[in-house]
Structures are given as C-alpha cells and as structure tokens.
C-alpha atoms as a PDB file:
ATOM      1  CA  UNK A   1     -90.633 115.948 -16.643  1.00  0.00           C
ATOM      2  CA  UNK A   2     -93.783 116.468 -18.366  1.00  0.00           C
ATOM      3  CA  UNK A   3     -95.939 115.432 -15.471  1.00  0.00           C
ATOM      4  CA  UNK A   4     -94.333 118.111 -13.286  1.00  0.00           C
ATOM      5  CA  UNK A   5     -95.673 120.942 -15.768  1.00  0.00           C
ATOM      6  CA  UNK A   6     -98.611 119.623 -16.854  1.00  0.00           C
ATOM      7  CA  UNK A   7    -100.370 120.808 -14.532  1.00  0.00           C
ATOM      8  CA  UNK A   8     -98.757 123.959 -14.621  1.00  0.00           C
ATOM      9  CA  UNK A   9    -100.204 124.508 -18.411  1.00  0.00           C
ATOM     10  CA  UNK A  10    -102.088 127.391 -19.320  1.00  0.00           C
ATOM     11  CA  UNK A  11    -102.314 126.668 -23.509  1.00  0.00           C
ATOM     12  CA  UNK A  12    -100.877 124.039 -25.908  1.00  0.00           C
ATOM     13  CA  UNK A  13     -97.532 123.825 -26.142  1.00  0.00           C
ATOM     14  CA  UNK A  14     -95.034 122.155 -28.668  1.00  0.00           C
ATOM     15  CA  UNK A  15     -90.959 122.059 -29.010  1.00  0.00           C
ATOM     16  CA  UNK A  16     -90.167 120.485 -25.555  1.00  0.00           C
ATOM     17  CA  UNK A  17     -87.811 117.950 -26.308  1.00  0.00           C
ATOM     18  CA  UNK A  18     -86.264 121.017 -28.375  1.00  0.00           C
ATOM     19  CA  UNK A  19     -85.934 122.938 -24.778  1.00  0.00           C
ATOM     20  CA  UNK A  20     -85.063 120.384 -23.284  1.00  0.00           C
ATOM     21  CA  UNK A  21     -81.751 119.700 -25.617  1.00  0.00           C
ATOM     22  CA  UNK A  22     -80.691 122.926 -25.565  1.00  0.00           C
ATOM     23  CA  UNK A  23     -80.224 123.313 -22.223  1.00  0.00           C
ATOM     24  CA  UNK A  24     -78.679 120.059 -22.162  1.00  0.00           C
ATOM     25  CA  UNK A  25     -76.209 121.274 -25.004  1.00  0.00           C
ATOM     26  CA  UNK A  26     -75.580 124.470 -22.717  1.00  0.00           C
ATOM     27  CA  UNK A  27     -74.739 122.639 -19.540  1.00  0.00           C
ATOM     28  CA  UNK A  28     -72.276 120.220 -21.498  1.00  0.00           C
ATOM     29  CA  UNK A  29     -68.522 120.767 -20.413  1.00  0.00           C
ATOM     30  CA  UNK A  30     -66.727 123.333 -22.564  1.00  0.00           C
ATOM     31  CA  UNK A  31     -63.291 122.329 -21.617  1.00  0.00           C
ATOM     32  CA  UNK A  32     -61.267 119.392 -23.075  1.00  0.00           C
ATOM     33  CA  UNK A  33     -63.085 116.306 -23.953  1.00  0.00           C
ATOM     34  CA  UNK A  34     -62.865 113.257 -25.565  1.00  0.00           C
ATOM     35  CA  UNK A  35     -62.944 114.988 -28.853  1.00  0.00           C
ATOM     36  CA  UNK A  36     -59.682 116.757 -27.832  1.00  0.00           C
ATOM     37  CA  UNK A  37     -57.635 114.089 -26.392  1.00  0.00           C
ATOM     38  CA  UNK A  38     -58.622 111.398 -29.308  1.00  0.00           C
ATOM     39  CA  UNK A  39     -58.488 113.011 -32.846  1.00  0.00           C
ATOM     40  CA  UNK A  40     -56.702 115.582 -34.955  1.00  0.00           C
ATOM     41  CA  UNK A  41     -58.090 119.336 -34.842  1.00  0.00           C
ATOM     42  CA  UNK A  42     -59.864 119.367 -38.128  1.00  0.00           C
ATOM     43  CA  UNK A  43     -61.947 116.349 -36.772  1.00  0.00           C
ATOM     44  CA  UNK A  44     -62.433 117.237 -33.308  1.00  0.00           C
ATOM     45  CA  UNK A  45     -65.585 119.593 -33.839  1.00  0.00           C
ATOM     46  CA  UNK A  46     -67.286 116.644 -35.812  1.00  0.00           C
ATOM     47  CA  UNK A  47     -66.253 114.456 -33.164  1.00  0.00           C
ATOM     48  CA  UNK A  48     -67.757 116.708 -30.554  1.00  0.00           C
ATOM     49  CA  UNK A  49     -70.836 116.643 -32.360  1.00  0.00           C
ATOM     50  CA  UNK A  50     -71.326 113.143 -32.999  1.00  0.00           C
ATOM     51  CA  UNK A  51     -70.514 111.997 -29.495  1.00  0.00           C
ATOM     52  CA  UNK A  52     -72.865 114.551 -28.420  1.00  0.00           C
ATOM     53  CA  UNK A  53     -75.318 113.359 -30.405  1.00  0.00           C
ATOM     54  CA  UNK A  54     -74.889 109.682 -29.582  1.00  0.00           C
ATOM     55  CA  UNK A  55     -74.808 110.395 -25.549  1.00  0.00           C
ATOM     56  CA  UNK A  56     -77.683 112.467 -25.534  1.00  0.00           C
ATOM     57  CA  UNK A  57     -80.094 110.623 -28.403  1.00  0.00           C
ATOM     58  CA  UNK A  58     -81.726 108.198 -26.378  1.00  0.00           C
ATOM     59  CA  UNK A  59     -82.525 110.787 -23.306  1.00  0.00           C
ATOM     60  CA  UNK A  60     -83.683 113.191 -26.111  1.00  0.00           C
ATOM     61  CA  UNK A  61     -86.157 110.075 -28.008  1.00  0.00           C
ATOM     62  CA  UNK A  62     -87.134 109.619 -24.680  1.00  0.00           C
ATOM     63  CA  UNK A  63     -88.008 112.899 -23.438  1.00  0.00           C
ATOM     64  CA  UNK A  64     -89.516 113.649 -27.084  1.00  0.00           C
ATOM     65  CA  UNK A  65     -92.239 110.927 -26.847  1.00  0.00           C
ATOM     66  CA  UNK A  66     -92.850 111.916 -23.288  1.00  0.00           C
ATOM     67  CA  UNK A  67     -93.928 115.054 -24.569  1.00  0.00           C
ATOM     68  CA  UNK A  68     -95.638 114.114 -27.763  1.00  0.00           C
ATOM     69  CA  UNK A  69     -97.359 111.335 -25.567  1.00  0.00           C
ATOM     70  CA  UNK A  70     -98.726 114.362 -22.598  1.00  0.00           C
ATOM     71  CA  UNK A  71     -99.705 116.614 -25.553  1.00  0.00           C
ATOM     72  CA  UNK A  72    -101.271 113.873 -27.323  1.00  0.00           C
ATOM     73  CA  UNK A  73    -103.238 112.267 -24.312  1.00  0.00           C
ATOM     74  CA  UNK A  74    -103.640 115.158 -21.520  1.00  0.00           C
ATOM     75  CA  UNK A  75    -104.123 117.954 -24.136  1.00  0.00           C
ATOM     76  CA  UNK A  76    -105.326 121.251 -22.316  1.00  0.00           C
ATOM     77  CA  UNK A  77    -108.842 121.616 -22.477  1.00  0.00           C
ATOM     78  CA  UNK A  78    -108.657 125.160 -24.046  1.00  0.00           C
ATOM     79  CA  UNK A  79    -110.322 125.801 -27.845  1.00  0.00           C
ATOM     80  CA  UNK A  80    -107.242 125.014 -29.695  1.00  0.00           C
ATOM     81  CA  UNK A  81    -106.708 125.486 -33.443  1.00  0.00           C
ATOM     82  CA  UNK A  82    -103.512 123.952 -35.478  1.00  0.00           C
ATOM     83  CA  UNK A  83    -102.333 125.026 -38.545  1.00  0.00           C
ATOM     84  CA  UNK A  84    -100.326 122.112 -40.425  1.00  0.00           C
ATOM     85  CA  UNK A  85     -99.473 120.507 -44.577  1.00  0.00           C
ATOM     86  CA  UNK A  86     -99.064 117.608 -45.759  1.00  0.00           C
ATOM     87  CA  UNK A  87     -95.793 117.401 -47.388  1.00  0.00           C
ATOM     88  CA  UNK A  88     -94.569 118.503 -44.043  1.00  0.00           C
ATOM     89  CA  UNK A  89     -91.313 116.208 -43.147  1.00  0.00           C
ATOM     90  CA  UNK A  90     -91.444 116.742 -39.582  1.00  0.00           C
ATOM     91  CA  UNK A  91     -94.840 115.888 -38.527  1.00  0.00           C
ATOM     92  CA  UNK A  92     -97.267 113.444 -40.328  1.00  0.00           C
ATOM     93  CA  UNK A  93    -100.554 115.015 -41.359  1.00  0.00           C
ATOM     94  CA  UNK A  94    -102.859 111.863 -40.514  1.00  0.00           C
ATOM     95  CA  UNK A  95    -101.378 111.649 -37.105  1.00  0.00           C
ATOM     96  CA  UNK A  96    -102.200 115.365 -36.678  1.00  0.00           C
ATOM     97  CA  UNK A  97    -105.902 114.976 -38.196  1.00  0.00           C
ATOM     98  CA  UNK A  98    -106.023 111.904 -35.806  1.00  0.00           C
ATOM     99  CA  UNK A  99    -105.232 113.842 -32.847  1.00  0.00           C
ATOM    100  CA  UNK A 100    -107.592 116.524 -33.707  1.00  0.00           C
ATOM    101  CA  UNK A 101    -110.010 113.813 -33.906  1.00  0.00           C
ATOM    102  CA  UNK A 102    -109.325 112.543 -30.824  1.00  0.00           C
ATOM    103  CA  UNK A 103    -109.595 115.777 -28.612  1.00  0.00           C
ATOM    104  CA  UNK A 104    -113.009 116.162 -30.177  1.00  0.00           C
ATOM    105  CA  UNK A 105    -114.444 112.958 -29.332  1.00  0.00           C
ATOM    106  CA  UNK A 106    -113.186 114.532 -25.567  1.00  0.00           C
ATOM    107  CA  UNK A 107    -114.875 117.394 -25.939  1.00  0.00           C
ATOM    108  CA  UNK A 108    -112.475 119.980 -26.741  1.00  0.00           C
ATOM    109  CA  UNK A 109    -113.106 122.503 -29.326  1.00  0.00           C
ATOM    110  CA  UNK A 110    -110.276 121.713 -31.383  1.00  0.00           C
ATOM    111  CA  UNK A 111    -109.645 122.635 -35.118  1.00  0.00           C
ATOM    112  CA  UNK A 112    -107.534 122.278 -37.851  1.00  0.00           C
ATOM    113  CA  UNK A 113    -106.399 123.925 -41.160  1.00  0.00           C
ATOM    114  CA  UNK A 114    -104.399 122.197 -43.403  1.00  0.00           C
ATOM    115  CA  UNK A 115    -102.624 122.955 -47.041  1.00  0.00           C
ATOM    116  CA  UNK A 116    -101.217 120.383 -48.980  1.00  0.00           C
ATOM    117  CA  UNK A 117     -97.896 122.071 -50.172  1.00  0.00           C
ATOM    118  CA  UNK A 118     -96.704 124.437 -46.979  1.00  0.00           C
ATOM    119  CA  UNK A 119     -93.376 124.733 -45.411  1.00  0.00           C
ATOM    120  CA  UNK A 120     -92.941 123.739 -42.120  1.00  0.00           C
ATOM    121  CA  UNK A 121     -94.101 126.487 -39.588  1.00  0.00           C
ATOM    122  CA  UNK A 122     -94.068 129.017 -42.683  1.00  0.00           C
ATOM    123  CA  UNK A 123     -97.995 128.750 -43.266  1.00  0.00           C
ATOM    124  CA  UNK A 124     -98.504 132.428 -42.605  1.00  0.00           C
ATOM    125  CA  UNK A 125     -95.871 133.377 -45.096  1.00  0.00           C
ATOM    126  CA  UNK A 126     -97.055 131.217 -47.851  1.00  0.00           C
ATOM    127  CA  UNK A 127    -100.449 131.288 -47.696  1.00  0.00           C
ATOM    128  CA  UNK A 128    -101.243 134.482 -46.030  1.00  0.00           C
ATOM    129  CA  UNK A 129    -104.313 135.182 -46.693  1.00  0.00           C
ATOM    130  CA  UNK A 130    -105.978 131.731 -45.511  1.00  0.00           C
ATOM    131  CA  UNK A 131    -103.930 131.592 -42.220  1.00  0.00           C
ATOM    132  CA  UNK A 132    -105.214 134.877 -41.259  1.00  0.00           C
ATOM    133  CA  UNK A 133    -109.204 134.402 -42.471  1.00  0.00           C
ATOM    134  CA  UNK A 134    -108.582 130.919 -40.577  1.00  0.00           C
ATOM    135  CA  UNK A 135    -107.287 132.296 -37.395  1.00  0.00           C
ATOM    136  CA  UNK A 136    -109.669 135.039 -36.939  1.00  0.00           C
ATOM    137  CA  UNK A 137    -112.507 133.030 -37.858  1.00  0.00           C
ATOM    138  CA  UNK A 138    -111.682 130.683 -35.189  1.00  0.00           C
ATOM    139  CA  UNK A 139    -111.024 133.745 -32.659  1.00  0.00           C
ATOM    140  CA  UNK A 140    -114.593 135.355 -33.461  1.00  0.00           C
ATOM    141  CA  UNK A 141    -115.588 131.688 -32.863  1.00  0.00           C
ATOM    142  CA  UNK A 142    -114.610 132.074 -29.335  1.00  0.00           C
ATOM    143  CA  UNK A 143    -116.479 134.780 -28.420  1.00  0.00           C
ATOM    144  CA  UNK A 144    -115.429 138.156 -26.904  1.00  0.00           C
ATOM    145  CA  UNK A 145    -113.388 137.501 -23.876  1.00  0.00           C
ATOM    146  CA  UNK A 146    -113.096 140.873 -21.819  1.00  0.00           C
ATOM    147  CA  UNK A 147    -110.442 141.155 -18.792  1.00  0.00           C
ATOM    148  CA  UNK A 148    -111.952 141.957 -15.021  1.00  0.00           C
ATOM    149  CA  UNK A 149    -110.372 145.502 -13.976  1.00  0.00           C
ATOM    150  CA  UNK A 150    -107.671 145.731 -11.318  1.00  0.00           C
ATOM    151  CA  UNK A 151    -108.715 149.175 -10.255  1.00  0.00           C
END
C-alpha cells in the first residue's frame, strides 16, 4: 500500500494506518454477525468490538509499520519541521530525535521542536507562543516561495 503512494507524495504525511482502519471499520458488514447470533444484547456491542478488533489487529500492526517504516526510510525530501514532547504516550521522543537525525545525515533540511510536558498533538494550545515563533522561524528559513501566474 505504501509503495503505491509513495510516489504520489507531495509533503510528510502521518495517521495512515489510522485511514486505513477506518475505512476498514466502514466497509465491515452492518447486518447480523457473530456478535448477534452468539451472545445476549447487552454484550453484543462489546462483542462486536472485540472481534473487530482481534480480526483486523494484525492487518492494522502490519499496515502501521509499513507506514512508519516508508516515512521513516523514504521520507520526502521537502524541508520538514516536527513538533513533538516527551511524555508523549504515543510516540517515543528518542525515536523521533533519531529520525530527525537520520534525514539529516540524507540531506534533508529537517527540524525539530520539542517540550518536555505537551499533550499529544496539542503543542499549539499549550505552548502557544513557542509553536508559533518555531514555525515561522522555520518558514522565513525557507525563503519566499512566490507562485508562477496562470494568466
């Protein structure tokens, strides 16, 4: 899967696995399953769940790494910056500075700004000020990028 869009990439891009279960939730069957025909109705949505979950856990690992493997190996060679903490539960901070790391050594202009105590994906909302001296320090960094007229 990831090879098929890779090289349709135009920027980073994170949360595939993500897409990739939801539309697999979406095309599930809606009508009577296992769920229905095996347990009593206050268990049957748990039941649905936790078949779901079991089915579809290995395809999702699968599919995850796949995608954590393209970003981390075939990154897009575009100036990328990341914004990421430490106590974060979801992603590991040394991984992150190690991937940073590693698109430099490639060449890539790639940065990083991390905070020790941030919510995951709520950077801009707890530490406003920093995320947005950050990010527009690494847009001036860029340079000015002007678009060729269509007239």
């Amino acid at each position: 899967w990831h090879r098929l869009h890779l090289g349709k990439q135009r920027g980073p891009w994170d949360h595939g696995c993500l897409l990739i279960y939801i539309k697999t939730i979406k095309r599930f069957p809606r009508n009577k399953g296992v769920s229905q025909m095996t347990a009593p109705p206050f268990l049957q949505p748990i039941l649905k769940r936790f078949v779901v979950f079991w089915l579809l856990s290995s395809y999702i690992n699968r599919q995850h790494q796949a995608a954590i493997n393209a970003f981390k190996y075939h990154p897009c060679p575009a100036p990328i910056l990341v914004f990421y903490s430490k106590n974060d539960p979801l992603s590991d901070h040394m991984e992150v500075g190690a991937m940073l790391h590693g698109w430099q050594k490639k060449g890539i202009r790639a940065f990083g700004k991390s905070w020790d105590i941030s919510r995951h994906a709520g950077h801009l909302r707890q530490h406003p000020q920093e995320y947005q001296s950050t990010l527009q320090n690494f847009l001036s960094s860029l340079g000015p990028y002007h678009l060729p007229s269509k007239l």
